[in-house]
Structure formats: C-alpha cells, structure tokens
PDB file of N, CA and C in Angstrom:
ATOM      1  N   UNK A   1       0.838  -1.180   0.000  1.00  0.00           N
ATOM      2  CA  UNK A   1       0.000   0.000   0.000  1.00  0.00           C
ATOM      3  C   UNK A   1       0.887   1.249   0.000  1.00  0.00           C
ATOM      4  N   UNK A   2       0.056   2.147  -0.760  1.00  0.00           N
ATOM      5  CA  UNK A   2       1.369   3.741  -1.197  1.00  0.00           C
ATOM      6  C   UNK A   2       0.667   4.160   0.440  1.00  0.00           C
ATOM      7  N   UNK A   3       1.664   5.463   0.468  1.00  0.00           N
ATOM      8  CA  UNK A   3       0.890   6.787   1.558  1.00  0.00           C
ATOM      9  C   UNK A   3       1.652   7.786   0.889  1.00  0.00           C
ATOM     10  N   UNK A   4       0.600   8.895   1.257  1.00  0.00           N
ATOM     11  CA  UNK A   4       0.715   9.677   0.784  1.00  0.00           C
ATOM     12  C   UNK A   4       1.232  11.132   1.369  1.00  0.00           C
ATOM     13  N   UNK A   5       2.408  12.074   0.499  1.00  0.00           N
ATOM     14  CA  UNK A   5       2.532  13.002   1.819  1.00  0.00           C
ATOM     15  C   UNK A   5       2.311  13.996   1.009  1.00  0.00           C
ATOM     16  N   UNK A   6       2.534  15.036   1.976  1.00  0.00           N
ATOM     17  CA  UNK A   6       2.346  16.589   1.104  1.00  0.00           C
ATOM     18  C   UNK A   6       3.671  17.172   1.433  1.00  0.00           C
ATOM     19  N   UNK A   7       4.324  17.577   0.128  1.00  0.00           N
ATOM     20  CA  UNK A   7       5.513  18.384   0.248  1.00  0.00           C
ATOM     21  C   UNK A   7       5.388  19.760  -0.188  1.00  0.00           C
ATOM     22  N   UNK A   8       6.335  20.444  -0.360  1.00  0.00           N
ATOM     23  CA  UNK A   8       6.354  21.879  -1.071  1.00  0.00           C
ATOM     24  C   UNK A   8       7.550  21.647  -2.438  1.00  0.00           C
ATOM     25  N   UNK A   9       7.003  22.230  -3.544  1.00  0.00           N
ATOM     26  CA  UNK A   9       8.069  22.148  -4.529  1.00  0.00           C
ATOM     27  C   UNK A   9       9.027  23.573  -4.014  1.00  0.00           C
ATOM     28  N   UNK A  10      10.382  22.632  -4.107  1.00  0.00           N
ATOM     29  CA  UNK A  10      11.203  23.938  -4.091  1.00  0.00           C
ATOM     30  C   UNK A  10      11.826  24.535  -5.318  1.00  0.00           C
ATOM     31  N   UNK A  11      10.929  25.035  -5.935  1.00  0.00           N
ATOM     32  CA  UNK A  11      11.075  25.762  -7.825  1.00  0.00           C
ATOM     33  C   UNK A  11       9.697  26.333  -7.178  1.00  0.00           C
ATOM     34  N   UNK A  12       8.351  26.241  -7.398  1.00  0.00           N
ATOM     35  CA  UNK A  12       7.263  27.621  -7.034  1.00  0.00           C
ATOM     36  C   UNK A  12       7.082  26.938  -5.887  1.00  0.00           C
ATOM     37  N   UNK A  13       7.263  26.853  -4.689  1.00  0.00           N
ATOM     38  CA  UNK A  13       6.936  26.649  -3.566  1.00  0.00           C
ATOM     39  C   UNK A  13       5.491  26.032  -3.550  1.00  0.00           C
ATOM     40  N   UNK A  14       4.806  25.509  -4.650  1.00  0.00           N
ATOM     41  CA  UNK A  14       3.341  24.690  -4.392  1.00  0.00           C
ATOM     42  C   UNK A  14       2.971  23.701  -3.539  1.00  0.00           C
ATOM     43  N   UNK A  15       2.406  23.363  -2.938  1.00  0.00           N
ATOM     44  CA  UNK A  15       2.179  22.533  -2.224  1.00  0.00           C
ATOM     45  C   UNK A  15       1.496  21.461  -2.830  1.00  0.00           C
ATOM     46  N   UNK A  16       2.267  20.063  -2.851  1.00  0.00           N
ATOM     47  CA  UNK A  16       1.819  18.795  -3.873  1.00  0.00           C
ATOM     48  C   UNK A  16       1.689  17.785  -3.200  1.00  0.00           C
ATOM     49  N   UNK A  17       0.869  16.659  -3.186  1.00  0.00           N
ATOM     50  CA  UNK A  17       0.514  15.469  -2.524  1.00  0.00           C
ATOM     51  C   UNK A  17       1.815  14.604  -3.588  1.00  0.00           C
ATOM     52  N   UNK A  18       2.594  13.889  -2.816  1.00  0.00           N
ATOM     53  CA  UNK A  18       3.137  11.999  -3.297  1.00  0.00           C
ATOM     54  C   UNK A  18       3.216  11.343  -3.139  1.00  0.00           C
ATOM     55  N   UNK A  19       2.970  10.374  -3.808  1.00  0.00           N
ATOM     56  CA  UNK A  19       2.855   8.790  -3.186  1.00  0.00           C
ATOM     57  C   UNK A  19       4.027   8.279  -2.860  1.00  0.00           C
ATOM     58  N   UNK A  20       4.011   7.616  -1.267  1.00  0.00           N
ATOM     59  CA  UNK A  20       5.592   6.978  -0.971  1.00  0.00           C
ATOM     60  C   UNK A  20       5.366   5.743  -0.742  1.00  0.00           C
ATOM     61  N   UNK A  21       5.735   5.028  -1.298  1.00  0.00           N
ATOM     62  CA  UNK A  21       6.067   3.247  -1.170  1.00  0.00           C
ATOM     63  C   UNK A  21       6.468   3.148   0.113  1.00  0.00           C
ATOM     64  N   UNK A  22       6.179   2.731   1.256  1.00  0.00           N
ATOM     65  CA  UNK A  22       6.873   2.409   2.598  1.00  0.00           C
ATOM     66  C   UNK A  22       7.710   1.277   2.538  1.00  0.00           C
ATOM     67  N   UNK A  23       7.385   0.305   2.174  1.00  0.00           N
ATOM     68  CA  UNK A  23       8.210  -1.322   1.986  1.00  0.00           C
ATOM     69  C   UNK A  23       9.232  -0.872   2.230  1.00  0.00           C
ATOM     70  N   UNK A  24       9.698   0.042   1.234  1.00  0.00           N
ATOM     71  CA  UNK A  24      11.229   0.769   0.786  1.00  0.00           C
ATOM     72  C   UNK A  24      12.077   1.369   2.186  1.00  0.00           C
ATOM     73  N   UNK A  25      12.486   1.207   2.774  1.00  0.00           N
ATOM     74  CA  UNK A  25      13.392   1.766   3.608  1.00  0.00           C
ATOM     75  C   UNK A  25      13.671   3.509   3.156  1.00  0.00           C
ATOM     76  N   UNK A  26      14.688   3.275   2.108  1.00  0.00           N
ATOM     77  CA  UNK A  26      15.712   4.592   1.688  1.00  0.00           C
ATOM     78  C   UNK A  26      15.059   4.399   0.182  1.00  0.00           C
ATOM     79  N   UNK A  27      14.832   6.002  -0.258  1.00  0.00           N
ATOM     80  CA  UNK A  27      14.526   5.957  -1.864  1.00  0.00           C
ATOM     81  C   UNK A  27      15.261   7.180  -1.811  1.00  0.00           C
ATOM     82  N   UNK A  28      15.791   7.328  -3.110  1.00  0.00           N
ATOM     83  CA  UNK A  28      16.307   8.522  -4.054  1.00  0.00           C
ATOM     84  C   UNK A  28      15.995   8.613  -5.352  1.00  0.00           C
ATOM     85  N   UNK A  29      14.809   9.282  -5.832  1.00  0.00           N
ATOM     86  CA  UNK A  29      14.255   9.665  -6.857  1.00  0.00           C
ATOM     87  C   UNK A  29      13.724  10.736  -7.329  1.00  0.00           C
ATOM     88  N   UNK A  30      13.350  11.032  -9.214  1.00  0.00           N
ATOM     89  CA  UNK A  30      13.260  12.416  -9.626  1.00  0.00           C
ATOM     90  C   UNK A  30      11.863  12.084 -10.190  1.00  0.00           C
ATOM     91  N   UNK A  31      11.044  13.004  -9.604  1.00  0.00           N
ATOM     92  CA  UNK A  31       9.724  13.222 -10.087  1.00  0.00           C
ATOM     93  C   UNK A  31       9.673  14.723 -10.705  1.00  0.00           C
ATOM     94  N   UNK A  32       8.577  15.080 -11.616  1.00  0.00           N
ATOM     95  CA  UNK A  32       8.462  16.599 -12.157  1.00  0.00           C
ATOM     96  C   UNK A  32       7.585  17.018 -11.142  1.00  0.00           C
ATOM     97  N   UNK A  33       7.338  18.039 -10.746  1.00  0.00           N
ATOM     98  CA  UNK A  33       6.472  19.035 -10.021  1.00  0.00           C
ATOM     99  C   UNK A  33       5.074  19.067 -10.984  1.00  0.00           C
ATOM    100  N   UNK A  34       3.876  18.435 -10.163  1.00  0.00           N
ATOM    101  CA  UNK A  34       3.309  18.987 -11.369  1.00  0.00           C
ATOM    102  C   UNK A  34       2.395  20.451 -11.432  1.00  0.00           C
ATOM    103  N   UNK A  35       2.918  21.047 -10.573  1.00  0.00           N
ATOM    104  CA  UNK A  35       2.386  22.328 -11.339  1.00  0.00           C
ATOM    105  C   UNK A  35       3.389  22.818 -12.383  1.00  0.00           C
ATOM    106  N   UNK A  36       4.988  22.991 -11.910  1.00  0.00           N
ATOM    107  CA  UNK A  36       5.649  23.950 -12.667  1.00  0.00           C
ATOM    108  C   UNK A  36       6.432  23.108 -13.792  1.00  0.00           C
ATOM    109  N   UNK A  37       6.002  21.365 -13.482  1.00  0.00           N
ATOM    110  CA  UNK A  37       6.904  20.695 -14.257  1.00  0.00           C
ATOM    111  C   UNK A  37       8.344  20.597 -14.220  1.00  0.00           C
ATOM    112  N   UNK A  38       9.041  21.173 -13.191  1.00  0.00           N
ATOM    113  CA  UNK A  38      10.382  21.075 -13.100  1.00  0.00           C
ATOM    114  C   UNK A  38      11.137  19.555 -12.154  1.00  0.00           C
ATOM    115  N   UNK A  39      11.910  19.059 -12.339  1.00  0.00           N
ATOM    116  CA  UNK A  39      12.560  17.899 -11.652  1.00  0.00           C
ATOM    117  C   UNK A  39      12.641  17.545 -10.242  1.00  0.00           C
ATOM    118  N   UNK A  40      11.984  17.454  -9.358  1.00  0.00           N
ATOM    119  CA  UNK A  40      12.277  17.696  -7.602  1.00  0.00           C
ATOM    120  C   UNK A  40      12.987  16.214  -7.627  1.00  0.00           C
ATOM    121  N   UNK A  41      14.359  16.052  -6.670  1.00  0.00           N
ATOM    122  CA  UNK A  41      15.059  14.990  -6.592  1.00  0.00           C
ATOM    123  C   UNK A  41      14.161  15.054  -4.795  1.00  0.00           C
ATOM    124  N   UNK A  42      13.501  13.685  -4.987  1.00  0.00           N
ATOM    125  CA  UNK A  42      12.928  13.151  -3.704  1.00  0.00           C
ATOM    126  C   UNK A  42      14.069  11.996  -3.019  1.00  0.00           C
ATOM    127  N   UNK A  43      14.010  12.259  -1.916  1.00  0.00           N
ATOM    128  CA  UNK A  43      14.870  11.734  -0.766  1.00  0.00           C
ATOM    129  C   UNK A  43      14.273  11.029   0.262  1.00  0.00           C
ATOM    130  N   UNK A  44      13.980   9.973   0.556  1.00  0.00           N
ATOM    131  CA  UNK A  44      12.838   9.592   1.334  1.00  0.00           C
ATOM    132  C   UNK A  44      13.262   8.069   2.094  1.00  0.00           C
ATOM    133  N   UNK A  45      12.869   8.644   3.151  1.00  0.00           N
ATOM    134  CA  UNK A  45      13.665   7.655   4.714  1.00  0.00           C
ATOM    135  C   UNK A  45      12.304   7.032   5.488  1.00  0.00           C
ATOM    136  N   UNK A  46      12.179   5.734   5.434  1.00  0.00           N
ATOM    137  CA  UNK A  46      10.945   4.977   6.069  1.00  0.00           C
ATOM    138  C   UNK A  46      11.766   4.384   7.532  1.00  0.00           C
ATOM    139  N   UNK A  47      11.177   5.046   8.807  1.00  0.00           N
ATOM    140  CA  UNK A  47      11.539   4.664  10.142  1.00  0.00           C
ATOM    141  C   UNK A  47      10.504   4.340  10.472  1.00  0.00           C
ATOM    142  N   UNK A  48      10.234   2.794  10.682  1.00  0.00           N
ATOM    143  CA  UNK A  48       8.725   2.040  11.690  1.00  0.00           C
ATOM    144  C   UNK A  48       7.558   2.602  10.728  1.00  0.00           C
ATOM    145  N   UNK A  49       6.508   3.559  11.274  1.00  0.00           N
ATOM    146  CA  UNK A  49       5.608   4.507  11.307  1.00  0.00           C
ATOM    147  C   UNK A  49       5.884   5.603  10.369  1.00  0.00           C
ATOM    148  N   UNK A  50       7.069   6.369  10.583  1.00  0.00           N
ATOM    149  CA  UNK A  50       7.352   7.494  10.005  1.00  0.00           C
ATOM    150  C   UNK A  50       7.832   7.802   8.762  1.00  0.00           C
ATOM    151  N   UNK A  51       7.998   8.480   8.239  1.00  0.00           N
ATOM    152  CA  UNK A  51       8.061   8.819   6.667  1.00  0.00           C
ATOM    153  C   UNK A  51       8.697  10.179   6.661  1.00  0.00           C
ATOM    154  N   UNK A  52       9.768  10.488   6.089  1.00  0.00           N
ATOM    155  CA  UNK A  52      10.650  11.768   5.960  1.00  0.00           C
ATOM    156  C   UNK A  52      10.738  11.496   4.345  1.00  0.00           C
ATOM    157  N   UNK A  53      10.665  13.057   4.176  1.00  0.00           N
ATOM    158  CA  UNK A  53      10.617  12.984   2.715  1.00  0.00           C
ATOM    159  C   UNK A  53      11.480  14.591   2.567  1.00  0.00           C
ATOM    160  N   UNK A  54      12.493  14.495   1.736  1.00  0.00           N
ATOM    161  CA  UNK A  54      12.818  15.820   1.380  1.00  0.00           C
ATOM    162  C   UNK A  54      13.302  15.971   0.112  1.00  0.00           C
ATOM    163  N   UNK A  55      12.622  17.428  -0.517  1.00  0.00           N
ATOM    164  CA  UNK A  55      12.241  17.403  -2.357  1.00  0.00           C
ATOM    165  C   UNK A  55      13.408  18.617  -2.432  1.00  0.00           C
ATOM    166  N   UNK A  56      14.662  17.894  -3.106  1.00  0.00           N
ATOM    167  CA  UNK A  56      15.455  19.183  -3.106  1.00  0.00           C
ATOM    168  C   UNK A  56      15.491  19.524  -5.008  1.00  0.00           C
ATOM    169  N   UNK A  57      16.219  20.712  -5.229  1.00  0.00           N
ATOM    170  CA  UNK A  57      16.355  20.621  -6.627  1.00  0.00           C
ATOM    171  C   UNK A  57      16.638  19.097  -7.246  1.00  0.00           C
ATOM    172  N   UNK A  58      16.869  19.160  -8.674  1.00  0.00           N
ATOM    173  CA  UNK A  58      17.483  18.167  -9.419  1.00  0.00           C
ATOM    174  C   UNK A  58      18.986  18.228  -9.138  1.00  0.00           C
ATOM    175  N   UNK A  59      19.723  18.811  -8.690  1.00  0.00           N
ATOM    176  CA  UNK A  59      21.043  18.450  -9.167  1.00  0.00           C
ATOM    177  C   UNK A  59      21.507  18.906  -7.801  1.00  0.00           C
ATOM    178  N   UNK A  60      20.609  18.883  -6.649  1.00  0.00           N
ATOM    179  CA  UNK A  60      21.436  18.878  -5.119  1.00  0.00           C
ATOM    180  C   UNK A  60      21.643  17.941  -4.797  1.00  0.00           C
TER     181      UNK A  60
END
C-alpha cells in the first residue's frame, strides 16, 4: 500500500501530494512538479511509522 505526503516544490513553492512506497526503507528519486513541471530529486527515509521525505532541486 502507497501513503501519501504533502511536500512543497522547491522551484514555485506549491504545495503537492506523493505517493511513498513504505516497503522501501531509503529511496532517491526524480519526479516533475506537477504544477511547474520542473525535476524535484525526492529523498525519502521509512523509520517504523514514520516517513521523511525531502524534495530538493534536481542536481542537489
């Protein structure tokens, strides 16, 4: 089962719902923003319960 979080794009600061796979421990992946369409490199850490997610540019 996905869950879902809400981040902020950091290119227009929008606020966007994404789906995170929990199974996954550690992910590092590039999704587009979809309002502005630009690359957010997602960073995303599964502890127990918790879910950390951080959307930096593409090329940080």
């Amino acid at each position: 089962m996905l869950d879902t979080e809400q981040i902020s794009c950091p290119y227009c600061w929008e606020s966007i719902e994404i789906l995170v796979d929990p199974s996954v421990d550690e992910q590092d992946y590039i999704e587009d923003c979809e309002v502005c369409c630009r690359p957010i490199r997602f960073l995303v850490r599964v502890e127990g319960d918790d879910v950390y997610v951080e959307a930096l540019h593409e090329d940080d």
